[in-house]
N, C-alpha and C. Protein backbone atom coordinates (compact mmCIF):
# COMPACT_ATOMS: atom_id res chain seq x y z
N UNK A 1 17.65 3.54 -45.62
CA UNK A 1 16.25 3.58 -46.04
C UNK A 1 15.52 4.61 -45.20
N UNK A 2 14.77 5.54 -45.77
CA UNK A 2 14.35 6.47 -44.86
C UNK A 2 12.65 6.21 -45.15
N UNK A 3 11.84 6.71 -44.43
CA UNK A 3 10.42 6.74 -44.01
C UNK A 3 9.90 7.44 -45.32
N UNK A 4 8.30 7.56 -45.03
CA UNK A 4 7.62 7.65 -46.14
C UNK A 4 7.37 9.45 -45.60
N UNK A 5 7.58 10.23 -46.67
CA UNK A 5 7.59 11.43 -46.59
C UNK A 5 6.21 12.34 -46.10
N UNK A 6 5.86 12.64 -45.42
CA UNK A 6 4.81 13.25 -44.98
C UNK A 6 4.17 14.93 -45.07
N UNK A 7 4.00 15.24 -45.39
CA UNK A 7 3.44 17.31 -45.81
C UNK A 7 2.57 17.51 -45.07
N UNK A 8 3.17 17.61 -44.05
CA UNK A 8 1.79 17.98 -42.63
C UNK A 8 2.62 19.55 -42.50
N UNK A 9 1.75 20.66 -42.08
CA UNK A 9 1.74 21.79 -41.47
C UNK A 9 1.43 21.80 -40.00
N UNK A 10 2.54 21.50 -39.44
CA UNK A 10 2.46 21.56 -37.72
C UNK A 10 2.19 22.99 -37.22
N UNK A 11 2.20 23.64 -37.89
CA UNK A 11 2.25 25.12 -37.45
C UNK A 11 3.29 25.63 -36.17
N UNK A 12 2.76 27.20 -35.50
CA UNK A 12 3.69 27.41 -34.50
C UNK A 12 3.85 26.67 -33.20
N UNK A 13 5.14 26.27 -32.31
CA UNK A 13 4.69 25.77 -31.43
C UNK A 13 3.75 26.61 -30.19
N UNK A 14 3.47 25.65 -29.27
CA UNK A 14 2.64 26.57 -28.03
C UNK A 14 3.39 27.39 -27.94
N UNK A 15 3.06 28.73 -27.98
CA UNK A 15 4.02 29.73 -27.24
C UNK A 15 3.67 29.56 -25.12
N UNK A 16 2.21 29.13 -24.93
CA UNK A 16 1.95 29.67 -23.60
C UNK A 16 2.89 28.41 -22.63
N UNK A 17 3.70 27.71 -23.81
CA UNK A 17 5.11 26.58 -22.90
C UNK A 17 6.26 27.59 -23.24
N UNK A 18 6.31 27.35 -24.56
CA UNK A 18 7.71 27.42 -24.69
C UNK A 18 8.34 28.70 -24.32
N UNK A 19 7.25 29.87 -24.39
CA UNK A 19 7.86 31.50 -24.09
C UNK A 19 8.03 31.64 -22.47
N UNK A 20 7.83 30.34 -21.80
CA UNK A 20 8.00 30.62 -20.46
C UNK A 20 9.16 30.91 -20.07
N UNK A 21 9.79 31.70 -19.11
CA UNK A 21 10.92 32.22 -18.34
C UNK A 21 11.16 31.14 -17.76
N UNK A 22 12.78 30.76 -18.17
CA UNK A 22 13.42 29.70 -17.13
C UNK A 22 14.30 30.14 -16.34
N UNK A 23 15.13 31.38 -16.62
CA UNK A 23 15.73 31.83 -15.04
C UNK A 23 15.20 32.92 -13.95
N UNK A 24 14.49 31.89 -13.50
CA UNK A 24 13.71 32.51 -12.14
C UNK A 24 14.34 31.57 -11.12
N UNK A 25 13.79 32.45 -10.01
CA UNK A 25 14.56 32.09 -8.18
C UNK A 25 13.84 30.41 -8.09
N UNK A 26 12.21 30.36 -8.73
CA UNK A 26 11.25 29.63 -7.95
C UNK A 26 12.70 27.89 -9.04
N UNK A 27 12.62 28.18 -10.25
CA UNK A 27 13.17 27.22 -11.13
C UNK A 27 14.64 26.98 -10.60
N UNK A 28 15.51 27.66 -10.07
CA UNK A 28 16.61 27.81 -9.49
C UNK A 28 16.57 26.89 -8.10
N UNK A 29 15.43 27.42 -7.28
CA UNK A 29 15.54 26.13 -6.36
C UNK A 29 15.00 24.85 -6.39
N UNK A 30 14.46 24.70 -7.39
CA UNK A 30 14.18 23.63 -7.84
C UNK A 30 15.48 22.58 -8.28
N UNK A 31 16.34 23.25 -9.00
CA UNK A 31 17.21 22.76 -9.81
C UNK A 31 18.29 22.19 -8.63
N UNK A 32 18.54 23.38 -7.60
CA UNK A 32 19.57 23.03 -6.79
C UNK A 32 18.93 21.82 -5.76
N UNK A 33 17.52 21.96 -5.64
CA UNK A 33 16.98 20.92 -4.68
C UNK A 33 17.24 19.49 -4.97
N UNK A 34 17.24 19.75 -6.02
CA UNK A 34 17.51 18.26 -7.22
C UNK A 34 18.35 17.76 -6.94
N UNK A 35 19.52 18.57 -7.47
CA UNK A 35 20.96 18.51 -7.69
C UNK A 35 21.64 17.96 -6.25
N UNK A 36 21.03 18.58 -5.21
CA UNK A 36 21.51 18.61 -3.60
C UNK A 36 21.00 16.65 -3.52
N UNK A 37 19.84 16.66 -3.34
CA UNK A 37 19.27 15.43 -2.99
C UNK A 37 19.82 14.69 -3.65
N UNK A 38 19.74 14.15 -5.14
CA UNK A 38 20.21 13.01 -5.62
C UNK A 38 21.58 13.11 -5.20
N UNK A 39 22.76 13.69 -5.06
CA UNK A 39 24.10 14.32 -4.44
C UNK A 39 24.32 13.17 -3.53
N UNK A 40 22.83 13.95 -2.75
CA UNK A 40 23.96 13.28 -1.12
C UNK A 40 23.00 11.81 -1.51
N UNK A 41 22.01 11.46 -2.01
CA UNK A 41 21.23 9.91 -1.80
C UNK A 41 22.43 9.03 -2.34
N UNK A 42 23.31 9.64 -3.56
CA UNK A 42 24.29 9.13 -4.17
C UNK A 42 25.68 8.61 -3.24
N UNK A 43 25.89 10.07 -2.40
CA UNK A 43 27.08 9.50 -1.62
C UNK A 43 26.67 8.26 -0.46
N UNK A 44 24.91 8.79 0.07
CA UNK A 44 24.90 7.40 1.15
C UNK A 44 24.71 6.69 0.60
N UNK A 45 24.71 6.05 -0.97
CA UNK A 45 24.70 4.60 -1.76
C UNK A 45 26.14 4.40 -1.37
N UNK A 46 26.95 5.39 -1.84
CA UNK A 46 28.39 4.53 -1.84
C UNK A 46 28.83 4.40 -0.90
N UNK A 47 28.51 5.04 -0.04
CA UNK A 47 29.28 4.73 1.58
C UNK A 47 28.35 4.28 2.58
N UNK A 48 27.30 3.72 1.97
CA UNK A 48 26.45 2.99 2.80
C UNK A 48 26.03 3.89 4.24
N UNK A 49 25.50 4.90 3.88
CA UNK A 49 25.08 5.75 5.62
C UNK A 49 23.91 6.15 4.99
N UNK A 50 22.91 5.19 5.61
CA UNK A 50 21.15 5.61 5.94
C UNK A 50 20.82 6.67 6.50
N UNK A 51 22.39 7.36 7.28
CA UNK A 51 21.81 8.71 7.57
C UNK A 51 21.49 9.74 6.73
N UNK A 52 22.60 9.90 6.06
CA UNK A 52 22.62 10.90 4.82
C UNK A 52 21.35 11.03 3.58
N UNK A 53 20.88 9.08 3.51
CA UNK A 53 19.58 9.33 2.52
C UNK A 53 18.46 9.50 3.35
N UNK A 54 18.21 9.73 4.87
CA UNK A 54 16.65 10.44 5.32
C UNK A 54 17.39 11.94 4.82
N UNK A 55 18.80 12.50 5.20
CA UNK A 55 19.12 13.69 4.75
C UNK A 55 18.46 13.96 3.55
N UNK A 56 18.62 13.18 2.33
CA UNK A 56 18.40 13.31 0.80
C UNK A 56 17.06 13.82 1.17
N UNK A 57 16.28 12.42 1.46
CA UNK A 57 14.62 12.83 1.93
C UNK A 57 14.35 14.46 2.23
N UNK A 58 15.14 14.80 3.01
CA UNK A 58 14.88 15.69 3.98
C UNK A 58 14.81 17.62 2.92
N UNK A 59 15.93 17.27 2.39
CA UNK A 59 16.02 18.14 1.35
C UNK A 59 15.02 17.82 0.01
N UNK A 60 15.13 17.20 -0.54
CA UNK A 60 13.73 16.92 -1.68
C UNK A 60 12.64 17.49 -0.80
N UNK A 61 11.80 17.06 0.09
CA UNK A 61 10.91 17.48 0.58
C UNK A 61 10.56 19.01 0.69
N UNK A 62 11.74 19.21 1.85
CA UNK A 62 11.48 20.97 1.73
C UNK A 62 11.88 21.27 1.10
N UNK A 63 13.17 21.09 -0.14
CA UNK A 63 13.25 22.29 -1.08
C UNK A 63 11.93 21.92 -2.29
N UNK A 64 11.04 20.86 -2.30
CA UNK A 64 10.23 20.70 -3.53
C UNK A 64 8.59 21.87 -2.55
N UNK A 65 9.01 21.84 -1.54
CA UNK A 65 7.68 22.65 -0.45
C UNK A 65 7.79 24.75 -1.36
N UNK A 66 9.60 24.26 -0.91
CA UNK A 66 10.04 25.99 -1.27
C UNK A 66 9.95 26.85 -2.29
N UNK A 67 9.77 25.64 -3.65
CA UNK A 67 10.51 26.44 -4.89
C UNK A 67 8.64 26.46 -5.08
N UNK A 68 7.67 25.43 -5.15
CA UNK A 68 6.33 26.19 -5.02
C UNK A 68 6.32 27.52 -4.27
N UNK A 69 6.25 27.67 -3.12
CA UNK A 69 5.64 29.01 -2.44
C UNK A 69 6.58 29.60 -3.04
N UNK A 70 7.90 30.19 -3.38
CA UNK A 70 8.79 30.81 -4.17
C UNK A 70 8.09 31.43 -5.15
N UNK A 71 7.55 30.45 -5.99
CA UNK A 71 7.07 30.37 -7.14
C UNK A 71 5.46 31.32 -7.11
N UNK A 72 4.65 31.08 -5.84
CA UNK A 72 3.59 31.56 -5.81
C UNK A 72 3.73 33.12 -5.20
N UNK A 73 4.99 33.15 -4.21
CA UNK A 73 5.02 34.64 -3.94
C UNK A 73 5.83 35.24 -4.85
N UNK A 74 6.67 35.23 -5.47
CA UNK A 74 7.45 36.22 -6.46
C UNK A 74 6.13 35.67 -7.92
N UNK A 75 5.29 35.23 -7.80
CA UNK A 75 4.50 35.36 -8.91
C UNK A 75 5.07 34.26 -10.40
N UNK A 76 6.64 33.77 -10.35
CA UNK A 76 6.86 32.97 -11.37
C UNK A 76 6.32 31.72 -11.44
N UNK A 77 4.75 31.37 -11.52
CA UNK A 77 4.70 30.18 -11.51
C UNK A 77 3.88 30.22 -13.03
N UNK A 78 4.93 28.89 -13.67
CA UNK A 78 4.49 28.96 -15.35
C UNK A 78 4.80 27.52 -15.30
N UNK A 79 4.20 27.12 -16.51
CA UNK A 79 3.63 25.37 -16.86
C UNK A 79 5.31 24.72 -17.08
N UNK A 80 6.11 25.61 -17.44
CA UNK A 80 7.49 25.20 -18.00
C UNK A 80 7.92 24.57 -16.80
N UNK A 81 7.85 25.64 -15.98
CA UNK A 81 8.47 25.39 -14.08
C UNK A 81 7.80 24.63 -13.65
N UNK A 82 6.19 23.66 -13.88
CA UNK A 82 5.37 23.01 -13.34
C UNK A 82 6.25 21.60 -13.76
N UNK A 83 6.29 21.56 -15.13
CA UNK A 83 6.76 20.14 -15.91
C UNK A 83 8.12 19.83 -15.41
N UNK A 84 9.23 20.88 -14.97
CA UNK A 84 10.15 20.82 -14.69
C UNK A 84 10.53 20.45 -12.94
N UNK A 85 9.53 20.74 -12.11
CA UNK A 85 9.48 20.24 -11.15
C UNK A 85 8.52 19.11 -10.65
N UNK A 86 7.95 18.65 -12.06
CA UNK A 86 7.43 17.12 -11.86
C UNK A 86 8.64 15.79 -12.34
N UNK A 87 9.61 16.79 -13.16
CA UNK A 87 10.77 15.78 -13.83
C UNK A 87 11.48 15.69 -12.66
N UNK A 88 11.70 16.59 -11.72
CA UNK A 88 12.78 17.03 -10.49
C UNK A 88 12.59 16.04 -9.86
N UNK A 89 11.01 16.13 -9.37
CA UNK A 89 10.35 14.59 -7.98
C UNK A 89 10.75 13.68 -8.83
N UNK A 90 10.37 13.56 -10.66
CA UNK A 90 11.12 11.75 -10.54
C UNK A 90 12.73 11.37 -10.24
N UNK A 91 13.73 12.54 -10.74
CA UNK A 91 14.42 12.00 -10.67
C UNK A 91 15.32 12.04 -9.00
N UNK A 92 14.76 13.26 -7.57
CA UNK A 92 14.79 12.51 -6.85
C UNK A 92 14.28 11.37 -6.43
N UNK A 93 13.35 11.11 -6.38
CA UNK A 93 12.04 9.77 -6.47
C UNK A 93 13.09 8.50 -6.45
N UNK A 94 13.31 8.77 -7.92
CA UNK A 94 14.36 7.48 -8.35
C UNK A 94 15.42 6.68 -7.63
N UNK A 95 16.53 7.65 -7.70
CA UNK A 95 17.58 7.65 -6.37
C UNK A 95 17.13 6.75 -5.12
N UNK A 96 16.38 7.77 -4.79
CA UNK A 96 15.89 7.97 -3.16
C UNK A 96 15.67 6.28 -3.11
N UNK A 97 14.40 5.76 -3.70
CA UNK A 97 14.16 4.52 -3.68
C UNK A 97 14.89 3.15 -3.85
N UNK A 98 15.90 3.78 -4.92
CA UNK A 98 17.12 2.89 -4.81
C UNK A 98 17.93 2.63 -3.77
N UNK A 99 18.08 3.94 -3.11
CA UNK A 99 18.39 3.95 -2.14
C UNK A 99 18.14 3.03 -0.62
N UNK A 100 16.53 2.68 -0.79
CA UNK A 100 15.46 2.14 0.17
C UNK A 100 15.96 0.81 0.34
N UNK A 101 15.76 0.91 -1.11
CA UNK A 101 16.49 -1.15 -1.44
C UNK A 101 17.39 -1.45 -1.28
N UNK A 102 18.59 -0.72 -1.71
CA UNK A 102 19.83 -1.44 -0.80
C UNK A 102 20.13 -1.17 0.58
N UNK A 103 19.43 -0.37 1.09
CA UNK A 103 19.54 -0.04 2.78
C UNK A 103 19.02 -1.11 3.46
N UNK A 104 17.74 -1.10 2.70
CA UNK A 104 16.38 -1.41 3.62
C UNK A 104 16.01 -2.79 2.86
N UNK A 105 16.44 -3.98 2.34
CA UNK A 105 15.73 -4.99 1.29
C UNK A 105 14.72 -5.06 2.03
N UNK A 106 14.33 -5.88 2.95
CA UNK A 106 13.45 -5.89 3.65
C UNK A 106 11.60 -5.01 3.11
N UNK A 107 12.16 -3.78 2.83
CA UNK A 107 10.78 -3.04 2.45
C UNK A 107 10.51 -3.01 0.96
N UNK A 108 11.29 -3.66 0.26
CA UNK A 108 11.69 -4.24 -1.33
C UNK A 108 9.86 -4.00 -1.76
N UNK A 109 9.21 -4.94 -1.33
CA UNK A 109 7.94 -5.09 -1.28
C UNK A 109 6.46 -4.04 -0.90
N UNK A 110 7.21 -2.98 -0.52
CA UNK A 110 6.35 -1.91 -0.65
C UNK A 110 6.78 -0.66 -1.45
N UNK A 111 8.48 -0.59 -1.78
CA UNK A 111 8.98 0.68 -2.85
C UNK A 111 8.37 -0.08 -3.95
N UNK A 112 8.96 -0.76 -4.18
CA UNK A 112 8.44 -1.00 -6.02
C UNK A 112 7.27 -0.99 -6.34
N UNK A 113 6.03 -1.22 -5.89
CA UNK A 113 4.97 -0.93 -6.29
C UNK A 113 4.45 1.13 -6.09
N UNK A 114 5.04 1.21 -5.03
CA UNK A 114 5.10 2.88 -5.05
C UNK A 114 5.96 3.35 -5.74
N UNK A 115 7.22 2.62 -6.40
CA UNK A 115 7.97 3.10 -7.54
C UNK A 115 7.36 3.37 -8.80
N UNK A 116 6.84 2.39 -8.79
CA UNK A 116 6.17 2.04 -9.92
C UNK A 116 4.73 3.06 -10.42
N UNK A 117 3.87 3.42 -9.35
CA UNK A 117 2.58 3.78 -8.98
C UNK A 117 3.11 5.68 -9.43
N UNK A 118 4.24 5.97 -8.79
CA UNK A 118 4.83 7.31 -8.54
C UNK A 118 5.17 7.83 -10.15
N UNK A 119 6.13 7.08 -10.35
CA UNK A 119 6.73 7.47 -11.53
C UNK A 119 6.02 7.12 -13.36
N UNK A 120 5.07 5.84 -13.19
CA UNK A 120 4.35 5.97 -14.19
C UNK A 120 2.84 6.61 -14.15
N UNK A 121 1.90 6.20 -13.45
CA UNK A 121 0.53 6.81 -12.93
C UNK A 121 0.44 8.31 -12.73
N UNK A 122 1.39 8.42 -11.71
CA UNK A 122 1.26 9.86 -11.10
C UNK A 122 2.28 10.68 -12.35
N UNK A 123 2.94 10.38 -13.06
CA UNK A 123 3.41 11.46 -13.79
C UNK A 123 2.70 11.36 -15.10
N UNK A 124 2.10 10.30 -15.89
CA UNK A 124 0.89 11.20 -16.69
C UNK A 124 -0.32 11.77 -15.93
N UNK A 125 -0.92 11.51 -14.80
CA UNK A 125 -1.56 12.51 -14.51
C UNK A 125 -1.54 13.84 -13.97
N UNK A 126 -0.05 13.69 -13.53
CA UNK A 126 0.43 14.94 -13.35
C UNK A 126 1.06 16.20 -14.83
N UNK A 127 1.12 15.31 -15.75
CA UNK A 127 1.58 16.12 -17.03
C UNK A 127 0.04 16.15 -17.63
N UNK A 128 -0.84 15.58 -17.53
CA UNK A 128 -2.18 15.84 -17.89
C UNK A 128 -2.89 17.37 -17.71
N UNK A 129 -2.16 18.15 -16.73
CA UNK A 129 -2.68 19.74 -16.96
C UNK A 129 -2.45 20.13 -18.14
N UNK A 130 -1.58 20.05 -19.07
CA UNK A 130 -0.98 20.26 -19.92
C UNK A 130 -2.09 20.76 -21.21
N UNK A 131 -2.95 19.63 -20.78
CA UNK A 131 -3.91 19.73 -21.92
C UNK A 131 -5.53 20.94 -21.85
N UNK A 132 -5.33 21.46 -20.85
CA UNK A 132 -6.31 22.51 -20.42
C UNK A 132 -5.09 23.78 -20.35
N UNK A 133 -5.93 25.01 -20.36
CA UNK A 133 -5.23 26.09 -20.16
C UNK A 133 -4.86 26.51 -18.80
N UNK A 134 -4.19 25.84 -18.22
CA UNK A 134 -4.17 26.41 -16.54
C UNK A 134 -2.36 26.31 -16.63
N UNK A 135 -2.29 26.97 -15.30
CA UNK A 135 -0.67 27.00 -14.84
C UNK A 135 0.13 25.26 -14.55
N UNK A 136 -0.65 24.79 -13.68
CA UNK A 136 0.31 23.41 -13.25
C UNK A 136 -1.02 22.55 -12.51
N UNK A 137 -0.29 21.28 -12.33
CA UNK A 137 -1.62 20.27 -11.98
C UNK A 137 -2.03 21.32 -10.05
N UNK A 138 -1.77 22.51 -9.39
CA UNK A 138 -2.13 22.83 -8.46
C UNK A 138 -3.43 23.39 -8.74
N UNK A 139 -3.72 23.93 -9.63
CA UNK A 139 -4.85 24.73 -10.17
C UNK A 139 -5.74 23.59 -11.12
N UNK A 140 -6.04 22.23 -10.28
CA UNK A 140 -6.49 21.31 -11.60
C UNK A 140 -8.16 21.48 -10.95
N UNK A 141 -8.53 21.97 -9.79
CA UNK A 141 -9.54 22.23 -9.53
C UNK A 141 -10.78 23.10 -10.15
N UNK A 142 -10.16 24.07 -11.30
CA UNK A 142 -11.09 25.05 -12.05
C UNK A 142 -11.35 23.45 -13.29
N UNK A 143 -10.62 22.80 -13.60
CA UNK A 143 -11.05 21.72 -14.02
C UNK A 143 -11.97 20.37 -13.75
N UNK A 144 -11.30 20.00 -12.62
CA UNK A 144 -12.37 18.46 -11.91
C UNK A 144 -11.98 19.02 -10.48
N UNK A 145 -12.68 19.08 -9.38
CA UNK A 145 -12.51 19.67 -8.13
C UNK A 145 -12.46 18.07 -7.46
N UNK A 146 -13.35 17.03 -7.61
CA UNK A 146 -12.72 15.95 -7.37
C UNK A 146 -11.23 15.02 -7.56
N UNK A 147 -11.13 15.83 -8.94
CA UNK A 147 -9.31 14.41 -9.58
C UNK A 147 -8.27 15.58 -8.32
N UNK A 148 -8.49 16.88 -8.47
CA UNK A 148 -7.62 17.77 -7.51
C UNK A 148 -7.58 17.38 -6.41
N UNK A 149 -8.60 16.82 -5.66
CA UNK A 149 -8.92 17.01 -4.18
C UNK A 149 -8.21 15.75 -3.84
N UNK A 150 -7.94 14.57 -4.56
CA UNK A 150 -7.63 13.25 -4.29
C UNK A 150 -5.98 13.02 -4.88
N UNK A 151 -5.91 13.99 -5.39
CA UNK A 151 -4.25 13.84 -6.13
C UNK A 151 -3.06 15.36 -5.80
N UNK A 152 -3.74 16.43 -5.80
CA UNK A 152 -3.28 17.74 -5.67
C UNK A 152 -3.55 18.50 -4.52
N UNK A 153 -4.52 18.06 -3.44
CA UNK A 153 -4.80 18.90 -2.69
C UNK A 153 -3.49 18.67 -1.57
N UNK A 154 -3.55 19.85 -0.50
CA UNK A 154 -2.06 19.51 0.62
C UNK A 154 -2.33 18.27 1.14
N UNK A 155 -3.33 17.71 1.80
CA UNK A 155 -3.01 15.95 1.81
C UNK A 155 -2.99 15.37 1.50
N UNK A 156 -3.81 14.99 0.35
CA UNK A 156 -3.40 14.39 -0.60
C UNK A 156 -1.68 13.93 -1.04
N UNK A 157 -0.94 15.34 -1.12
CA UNK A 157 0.54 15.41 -1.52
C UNK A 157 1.18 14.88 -0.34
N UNK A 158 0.57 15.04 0.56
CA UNK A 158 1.20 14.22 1.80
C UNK A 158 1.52 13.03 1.90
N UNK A 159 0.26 12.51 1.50
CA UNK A 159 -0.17 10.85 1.52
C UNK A 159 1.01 10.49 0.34
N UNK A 160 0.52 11.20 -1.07
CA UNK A 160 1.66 10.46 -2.15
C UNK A 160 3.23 10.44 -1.88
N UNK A 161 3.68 11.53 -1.22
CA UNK A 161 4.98 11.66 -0.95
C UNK A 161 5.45 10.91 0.45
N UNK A 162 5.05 11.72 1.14
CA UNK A 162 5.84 11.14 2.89
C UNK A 162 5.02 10.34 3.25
N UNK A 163 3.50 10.11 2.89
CA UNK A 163 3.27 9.25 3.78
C UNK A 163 3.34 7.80 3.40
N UNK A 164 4.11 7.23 2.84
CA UNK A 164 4.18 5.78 2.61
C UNK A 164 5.68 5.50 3.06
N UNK A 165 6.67 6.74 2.84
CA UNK A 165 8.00 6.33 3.21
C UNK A 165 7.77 6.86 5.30
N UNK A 166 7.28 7.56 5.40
CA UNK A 166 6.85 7.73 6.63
C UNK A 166 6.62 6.46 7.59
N UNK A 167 5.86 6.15 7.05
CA UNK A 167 4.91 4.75 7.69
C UNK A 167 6.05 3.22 7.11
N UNK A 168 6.72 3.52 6.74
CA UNK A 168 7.95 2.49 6.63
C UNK A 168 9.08 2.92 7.37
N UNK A 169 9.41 3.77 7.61
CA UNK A 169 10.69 4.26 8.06
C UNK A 169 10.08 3.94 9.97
N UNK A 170 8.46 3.69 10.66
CA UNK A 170 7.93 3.79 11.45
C UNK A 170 7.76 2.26 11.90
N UNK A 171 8.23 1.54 10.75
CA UNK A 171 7.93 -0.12 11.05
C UNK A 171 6.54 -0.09 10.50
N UNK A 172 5.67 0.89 10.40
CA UNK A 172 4.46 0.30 9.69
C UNK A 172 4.10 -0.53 8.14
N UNK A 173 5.22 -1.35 8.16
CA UNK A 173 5.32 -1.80 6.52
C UNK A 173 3.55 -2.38 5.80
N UNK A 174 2.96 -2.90 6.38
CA UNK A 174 1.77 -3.44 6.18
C UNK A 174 0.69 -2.39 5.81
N UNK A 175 0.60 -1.63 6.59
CA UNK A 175 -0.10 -0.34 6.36
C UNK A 175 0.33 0.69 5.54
N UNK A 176 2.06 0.61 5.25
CA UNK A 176 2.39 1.62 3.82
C UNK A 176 1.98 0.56 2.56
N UNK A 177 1.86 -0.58 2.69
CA UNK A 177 1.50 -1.32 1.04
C UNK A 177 -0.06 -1.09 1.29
N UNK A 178 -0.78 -1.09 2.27
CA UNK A 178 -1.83 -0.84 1.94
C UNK A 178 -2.37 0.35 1.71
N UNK A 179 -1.62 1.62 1.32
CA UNK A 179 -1.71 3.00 1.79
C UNK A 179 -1.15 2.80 -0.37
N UNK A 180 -0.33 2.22 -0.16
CA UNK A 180 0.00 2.23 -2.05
C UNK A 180 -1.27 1.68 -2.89
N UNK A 181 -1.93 0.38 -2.44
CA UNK A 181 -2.52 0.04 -3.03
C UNK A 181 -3.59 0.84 -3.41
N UNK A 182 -4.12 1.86 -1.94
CA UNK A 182 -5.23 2.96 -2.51
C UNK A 182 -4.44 4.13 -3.08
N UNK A 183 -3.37 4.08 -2.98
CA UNK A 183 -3.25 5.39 -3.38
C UNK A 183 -3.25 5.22 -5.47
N UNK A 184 -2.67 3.56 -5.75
CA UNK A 184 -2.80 3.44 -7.06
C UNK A 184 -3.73 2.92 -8.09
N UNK A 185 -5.04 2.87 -6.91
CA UNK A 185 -6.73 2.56 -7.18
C UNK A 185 -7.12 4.14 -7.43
N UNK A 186 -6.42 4.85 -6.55
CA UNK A 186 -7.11 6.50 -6.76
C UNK A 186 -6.21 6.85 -8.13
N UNK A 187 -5.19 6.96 -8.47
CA UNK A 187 -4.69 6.98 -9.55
C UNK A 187 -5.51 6.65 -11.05
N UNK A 188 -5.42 5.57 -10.70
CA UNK A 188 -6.25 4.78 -12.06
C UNK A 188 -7.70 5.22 -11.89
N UNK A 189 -8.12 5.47 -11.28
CA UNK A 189 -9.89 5.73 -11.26
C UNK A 189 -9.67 7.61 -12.16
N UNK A 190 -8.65 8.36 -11.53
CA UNK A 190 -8.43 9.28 -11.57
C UNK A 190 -8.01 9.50 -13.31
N UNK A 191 -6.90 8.82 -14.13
CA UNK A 191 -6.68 8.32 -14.88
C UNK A 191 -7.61 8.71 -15.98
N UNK A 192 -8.83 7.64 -15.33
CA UNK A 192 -10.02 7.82 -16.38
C UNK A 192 -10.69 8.73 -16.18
N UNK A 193 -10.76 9.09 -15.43
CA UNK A 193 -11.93 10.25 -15.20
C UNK A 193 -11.17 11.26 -16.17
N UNK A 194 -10.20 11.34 -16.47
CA UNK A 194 -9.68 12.73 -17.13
C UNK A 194 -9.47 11.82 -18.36
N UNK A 195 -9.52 10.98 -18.92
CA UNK A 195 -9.19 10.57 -20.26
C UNK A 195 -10.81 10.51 -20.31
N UNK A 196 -11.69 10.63 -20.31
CA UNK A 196 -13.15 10.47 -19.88
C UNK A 196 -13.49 12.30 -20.57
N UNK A 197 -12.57 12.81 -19.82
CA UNK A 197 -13.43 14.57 -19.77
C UNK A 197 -12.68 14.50 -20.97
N UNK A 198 -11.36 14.21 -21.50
CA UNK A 198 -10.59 14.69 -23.04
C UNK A 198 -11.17 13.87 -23.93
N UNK A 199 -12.10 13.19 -24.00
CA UNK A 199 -12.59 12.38 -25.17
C UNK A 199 -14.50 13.01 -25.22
N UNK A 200 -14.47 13.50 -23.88
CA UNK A 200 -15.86 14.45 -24.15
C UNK A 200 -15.76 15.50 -24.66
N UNK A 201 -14.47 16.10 -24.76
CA UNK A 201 -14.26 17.43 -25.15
C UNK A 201 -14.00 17.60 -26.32
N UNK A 202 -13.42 15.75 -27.00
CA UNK A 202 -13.12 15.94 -28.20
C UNK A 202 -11.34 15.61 -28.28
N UNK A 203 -11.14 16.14 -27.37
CA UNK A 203 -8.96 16.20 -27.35
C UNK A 203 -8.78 15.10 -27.17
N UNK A 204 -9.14 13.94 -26.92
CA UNK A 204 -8.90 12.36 -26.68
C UNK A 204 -8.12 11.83 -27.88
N UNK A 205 -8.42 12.00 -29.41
CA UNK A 205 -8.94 11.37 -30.45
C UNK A 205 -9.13 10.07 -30.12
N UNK A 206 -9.33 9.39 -31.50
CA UNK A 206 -10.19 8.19 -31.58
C UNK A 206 -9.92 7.24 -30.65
N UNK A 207 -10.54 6.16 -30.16
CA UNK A 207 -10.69 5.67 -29.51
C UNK A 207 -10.23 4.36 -29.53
């Protein structure tokens, strides 16, 4: 049984996605940063060495630092390479945290809600540039200079990334769940504020 036939004219797709260049240096280290981290988070699952997943950490971090500035000094920075290194952080993200839990049960109670906060919250508002004409959510400031300053700016990225596994890996477990809880109050406030500006603009549709 097939569906009810539809005659819609979708027209062309975006070209300012799809004509983007994917073999560049900045997308290349992205890919290998990936590839490296989930790698080794994988081997210290199976052989149980907590050393190797701060290693994982260690690589996600700076190679996700590198393939930006890469990206900003050789000039390849395009929305394709933006979306593609927001898919990269989830799927180290993923790993990594799995990782947390069988190392660490104990901190069970502060990954999953930053699992959770990271990978659903923060990645539609991070694919939310999408809908303005700009390069990647770094440039979301010619848009809302506030949703940027609290989600995109360099501390900001601090706080979402290292600083909750930081402040656990430090014994501060109490203070990383309370460091999630604002960080997924700023999320959701954030959330709306931009489903807020796309329904003023009209791009929302109905309601």
């Amino acid at each position: 049984m097939t569906g009810p036939s539809v005659d819609v004219d979708l027209g062309p797709p975006p070209s300012a996605f799809l004509s983007d260049g994917v073999a560049t240096v900045a997308n290349a280290v992205t890919l290998v940063r990936t590839v490296a981290a989930v790698a080794v988070a994988a081997i210290a699952l199976t052989h149980s060495e907590p050393v190797l997943l701060a290693v994982a950490y260690a690589v996600y971090w700076v190679g996700d630092m590198l393939d930006g500035w890469i990206a900003r000094r050789l000039q390849q920075e395009t929305r394709l390479g933006a979306v593609f290194d927001v898919i990269s952080d989830r799927a180290c993200t993923s790993v990594l945290c799995i990782g947390v839990i069988v190392e660490y049960p104990q901190f069970t109670f502060v990954v999953v809600p930053f699992f959770l906060s990271f990978m659903v919250l923060d990645t539609i508002l991070s694919l939310a540039f999408l809908c303005w004409p700009i390069v990647s959510p770094n440039y979301f400031a010619a848009v809302d200079r506030t949703v940027y300053r609290l989600n995109w700016s360099p501390w900001a990225k601090c706080l979402n990334t290292a600083g909750v596994v930081l402040l656990v890996a430090v014994g501060a477990t109490w203070v990383a769940l309370a460091l999630v809880v604002v960080l997924i109050g700023v999320k959701s406030w954030s959330l709306a504020r931009v489903q807020s500006m796309l329904r003023a603009a009209g791009a929302g549709g109905p309601s």
